[in-house]
PDB file of N, CA and C in Angstrom:
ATOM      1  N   UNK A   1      65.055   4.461  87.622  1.00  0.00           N
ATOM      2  CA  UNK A   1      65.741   3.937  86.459  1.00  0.00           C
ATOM      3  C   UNK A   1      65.598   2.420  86.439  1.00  0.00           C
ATOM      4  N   UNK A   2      64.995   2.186  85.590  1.00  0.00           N
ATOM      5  CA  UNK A   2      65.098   0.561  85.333  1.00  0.00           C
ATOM      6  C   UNK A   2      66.445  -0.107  85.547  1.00  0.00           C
ATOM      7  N   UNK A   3      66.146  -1.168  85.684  1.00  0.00           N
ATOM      8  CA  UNK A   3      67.608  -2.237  85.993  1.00  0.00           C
ATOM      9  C   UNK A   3      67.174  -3.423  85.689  1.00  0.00           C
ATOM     10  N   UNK A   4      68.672  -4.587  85.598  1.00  0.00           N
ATOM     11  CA  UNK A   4      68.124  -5.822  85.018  1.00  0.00           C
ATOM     12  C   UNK A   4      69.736  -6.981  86.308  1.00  0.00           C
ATOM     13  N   UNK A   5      69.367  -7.823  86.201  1.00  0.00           N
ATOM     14  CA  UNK A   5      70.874  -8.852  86.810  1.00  0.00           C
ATOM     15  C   UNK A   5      70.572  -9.287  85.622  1.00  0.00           C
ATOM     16  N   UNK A   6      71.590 -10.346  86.023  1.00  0.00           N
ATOM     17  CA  UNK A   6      72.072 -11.314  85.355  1.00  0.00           C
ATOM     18  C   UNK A   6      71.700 -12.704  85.967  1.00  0.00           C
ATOM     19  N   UNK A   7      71.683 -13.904  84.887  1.00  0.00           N
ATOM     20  CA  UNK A   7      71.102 -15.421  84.839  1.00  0.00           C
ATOM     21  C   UNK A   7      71.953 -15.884  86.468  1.00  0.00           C
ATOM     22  N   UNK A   8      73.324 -15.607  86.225  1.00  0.00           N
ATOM     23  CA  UNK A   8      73.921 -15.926  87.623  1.00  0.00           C
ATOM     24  C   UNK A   8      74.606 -15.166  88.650  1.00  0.00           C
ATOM     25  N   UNK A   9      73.978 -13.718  88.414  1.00  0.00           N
ATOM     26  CA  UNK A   9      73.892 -13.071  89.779  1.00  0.00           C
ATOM     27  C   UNK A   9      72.679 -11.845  89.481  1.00  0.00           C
ATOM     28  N   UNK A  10      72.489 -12.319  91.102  1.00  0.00           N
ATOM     29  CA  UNK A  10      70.648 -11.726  91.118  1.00  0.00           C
ATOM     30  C   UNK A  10      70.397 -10.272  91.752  1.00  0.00           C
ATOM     31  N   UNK A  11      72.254  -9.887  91.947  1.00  0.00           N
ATOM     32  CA  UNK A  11      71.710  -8.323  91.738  1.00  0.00           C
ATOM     33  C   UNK A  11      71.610  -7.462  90.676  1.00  0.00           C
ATOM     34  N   UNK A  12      70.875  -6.185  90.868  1.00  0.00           N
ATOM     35  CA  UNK A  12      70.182  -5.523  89.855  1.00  0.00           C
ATOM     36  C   UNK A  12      71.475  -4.505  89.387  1.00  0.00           C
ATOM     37  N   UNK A  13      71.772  -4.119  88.237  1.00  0.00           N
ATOM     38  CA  UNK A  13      72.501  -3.426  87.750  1.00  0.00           C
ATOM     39  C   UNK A  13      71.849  -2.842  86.354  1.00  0.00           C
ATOM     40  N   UNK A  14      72.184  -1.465  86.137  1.00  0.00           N
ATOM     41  CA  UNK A  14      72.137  -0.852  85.115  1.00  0.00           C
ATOM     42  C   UNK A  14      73.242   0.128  84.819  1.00  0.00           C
ATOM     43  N   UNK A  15      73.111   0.750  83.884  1.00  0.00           N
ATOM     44  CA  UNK A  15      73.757   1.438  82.993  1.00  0.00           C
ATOM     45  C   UNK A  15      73.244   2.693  82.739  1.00  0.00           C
ATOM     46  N   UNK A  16      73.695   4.054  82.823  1.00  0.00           N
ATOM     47  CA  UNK A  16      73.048   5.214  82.407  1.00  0.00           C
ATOM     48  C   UNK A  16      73.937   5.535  81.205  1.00  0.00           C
ATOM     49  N   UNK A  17      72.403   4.957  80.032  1.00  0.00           N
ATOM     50  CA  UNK A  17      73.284   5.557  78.240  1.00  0.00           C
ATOM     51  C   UNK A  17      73.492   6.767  78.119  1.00  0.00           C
ATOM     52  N   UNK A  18      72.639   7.843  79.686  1.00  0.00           N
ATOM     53  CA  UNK A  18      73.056   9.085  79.117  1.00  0.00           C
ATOM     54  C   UNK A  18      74.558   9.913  79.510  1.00  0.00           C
ATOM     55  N   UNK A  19      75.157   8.418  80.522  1.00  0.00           N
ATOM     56  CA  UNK A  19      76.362   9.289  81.367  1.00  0.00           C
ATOM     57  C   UNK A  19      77.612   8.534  79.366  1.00  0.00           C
ATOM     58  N   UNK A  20      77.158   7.567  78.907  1.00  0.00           N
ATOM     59  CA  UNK A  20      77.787   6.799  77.892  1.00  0.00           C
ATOM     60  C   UNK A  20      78.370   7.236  76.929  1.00  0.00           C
ATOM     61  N   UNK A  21      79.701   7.314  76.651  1.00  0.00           N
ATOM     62  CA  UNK A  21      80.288   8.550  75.447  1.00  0.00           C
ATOM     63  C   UNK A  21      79.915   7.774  74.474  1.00  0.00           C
ATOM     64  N   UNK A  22      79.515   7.910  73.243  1.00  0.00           N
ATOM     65  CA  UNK A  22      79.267   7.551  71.952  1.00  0.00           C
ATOM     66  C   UNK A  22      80.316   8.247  71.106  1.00  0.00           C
ATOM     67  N   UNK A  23      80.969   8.932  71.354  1.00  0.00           N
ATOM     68  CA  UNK A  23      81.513   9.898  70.386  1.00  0.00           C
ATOM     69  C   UNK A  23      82.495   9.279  69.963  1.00  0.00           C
ATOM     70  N   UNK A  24      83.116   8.259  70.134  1.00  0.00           N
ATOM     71  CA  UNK A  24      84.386   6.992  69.549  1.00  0.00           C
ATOM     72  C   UNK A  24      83.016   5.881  68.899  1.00  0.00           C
ATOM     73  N   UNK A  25      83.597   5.515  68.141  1.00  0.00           N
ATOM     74  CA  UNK A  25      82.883   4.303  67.546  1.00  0.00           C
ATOM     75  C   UNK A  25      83.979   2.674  67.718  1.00  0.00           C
ATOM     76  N   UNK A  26      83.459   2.485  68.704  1.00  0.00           N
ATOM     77  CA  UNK A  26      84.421   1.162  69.145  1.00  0.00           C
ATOM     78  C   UNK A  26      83.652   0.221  70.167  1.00  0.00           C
ATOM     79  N   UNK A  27      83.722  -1.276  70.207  1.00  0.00           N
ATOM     80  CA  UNK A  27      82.991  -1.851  70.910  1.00  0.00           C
ATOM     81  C   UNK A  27      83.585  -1.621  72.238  1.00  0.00           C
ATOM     82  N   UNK A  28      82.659  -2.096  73.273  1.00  0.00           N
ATOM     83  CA  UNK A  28      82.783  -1.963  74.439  1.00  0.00           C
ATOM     84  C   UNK A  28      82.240  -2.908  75.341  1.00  0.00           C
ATOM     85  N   UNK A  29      82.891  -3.296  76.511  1.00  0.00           N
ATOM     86  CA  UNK A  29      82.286  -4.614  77.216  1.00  0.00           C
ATOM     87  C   UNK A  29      82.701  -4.322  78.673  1.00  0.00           C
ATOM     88  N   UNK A  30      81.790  -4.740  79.462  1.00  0.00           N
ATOM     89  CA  UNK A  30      81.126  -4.500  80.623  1.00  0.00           C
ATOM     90  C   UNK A  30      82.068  -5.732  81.124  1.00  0.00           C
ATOM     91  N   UNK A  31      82.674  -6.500  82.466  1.00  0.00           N
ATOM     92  CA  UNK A  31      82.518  -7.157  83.082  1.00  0.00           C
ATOM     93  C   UNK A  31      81.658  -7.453  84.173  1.00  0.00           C
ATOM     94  N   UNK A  32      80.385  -8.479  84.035  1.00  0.00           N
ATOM     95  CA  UNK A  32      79.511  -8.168  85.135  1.00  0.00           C
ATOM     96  C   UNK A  32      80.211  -9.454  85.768  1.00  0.00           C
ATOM     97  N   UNK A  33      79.617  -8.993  87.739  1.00  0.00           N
ATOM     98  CA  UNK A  33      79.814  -9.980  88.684  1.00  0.00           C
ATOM     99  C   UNK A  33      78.827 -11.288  88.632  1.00  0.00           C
ATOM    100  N   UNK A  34      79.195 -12.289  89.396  1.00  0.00           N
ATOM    101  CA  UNK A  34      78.574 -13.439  88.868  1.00  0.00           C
ATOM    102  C   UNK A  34      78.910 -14.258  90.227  1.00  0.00           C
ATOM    103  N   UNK A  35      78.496 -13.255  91.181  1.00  0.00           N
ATOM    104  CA  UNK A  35      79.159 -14.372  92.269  1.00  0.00           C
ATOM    105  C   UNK A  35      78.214 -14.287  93.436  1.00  0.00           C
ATOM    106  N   UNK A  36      76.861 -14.143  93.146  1.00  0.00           N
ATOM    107  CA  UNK A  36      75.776 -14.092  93.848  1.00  0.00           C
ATOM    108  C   UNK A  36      75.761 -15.294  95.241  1.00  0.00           C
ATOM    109  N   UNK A  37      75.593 -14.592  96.192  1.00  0.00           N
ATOM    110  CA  UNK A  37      75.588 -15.934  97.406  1.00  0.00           C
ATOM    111  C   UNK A  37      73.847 -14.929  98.311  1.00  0.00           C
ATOM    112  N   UNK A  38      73.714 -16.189  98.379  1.00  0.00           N
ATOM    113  CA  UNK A  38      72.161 -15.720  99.056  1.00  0.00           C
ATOM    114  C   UNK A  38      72.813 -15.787 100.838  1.00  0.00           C
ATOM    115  N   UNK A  39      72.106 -14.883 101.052  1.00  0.00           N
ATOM    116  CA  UNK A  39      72.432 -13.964 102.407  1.00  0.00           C
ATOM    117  C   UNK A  39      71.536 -14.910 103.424  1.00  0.00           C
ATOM    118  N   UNK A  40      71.860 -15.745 104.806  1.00  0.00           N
ATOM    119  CA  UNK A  40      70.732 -16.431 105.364  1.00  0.00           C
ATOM    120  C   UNK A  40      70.827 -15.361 106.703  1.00  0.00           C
ATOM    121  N   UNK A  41      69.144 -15.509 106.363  1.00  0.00           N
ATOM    122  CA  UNK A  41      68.348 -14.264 107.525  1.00  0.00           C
ATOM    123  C   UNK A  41      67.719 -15.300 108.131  1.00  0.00           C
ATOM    124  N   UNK A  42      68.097 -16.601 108.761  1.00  0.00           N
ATOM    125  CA  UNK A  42      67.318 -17.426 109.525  1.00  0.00           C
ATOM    126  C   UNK A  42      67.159 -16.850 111.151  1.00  0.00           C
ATOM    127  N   UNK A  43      67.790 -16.283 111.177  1.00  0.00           N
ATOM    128  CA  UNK A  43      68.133 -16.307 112.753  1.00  0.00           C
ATOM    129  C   UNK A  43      67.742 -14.553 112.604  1.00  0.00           C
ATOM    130  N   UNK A  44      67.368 -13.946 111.652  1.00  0.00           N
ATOM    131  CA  UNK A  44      66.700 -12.871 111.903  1.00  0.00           C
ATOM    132  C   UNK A  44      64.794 -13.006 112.168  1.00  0.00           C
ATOM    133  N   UNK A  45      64.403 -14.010 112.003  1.00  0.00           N
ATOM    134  CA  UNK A  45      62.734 -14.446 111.881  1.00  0.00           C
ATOM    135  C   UNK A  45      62.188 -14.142 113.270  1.00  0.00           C
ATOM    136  N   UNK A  46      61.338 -13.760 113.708  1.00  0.00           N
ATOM    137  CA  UNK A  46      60.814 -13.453 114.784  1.00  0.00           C
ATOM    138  C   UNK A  46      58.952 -14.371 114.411  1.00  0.00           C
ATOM    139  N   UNK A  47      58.866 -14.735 116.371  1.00  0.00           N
ATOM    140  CA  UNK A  47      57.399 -15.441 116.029  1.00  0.00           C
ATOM    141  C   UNK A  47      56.719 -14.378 115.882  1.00  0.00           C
ATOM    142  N   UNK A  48      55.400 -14.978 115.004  1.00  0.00           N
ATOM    143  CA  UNK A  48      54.187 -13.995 114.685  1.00  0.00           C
ATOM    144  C   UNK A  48      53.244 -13.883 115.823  1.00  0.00           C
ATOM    145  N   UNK A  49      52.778 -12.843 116.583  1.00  0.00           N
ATOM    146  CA  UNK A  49      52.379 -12.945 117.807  1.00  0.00           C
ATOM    147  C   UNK A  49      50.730 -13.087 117.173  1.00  0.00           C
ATOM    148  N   UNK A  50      50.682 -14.076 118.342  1.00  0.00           N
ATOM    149  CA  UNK A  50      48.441 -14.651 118.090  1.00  0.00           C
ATOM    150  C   UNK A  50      48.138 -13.685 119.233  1.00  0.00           C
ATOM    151  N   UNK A  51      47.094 -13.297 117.959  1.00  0.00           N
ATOM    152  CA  UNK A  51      45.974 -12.490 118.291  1.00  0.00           C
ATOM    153  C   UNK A  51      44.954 -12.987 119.177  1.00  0.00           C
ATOM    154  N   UNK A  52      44.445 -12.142 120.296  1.00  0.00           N
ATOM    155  CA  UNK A  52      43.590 -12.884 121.015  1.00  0.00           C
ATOM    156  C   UNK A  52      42.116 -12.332 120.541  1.00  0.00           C
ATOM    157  N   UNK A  53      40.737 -13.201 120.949  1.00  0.00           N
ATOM    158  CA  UNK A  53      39.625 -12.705 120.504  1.00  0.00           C
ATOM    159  C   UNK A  53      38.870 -11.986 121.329  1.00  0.00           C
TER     160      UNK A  53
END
């Protein structure tokens, strides 16, 4: 299923229009999250081992 974020948070979210009642005719609004913090994997990096010839 496709997905999309948002400008200020960069995870992916969608919507299934087919779970979506239509059967009321009334607007409707989503609150999306917006509180994206980038995760640091520095201390997960491992050296790249050299190849010998």
């Amino acid at each position: 299923m496709p997905g999309d974020r948002t400008y200020n948070g960069l995870q992916i979210q969608m919507i299934d229009l087919k779970k979506a009642n239509f059967d009321q005719a009334v607007l409707r609004t989503i609150e999306l999250p917006n509180d994206f913090e980038p995760e640091d994997i520095t201390d997960d990096a491992e050296p790249l081992a050299l190849k010998s010839k």
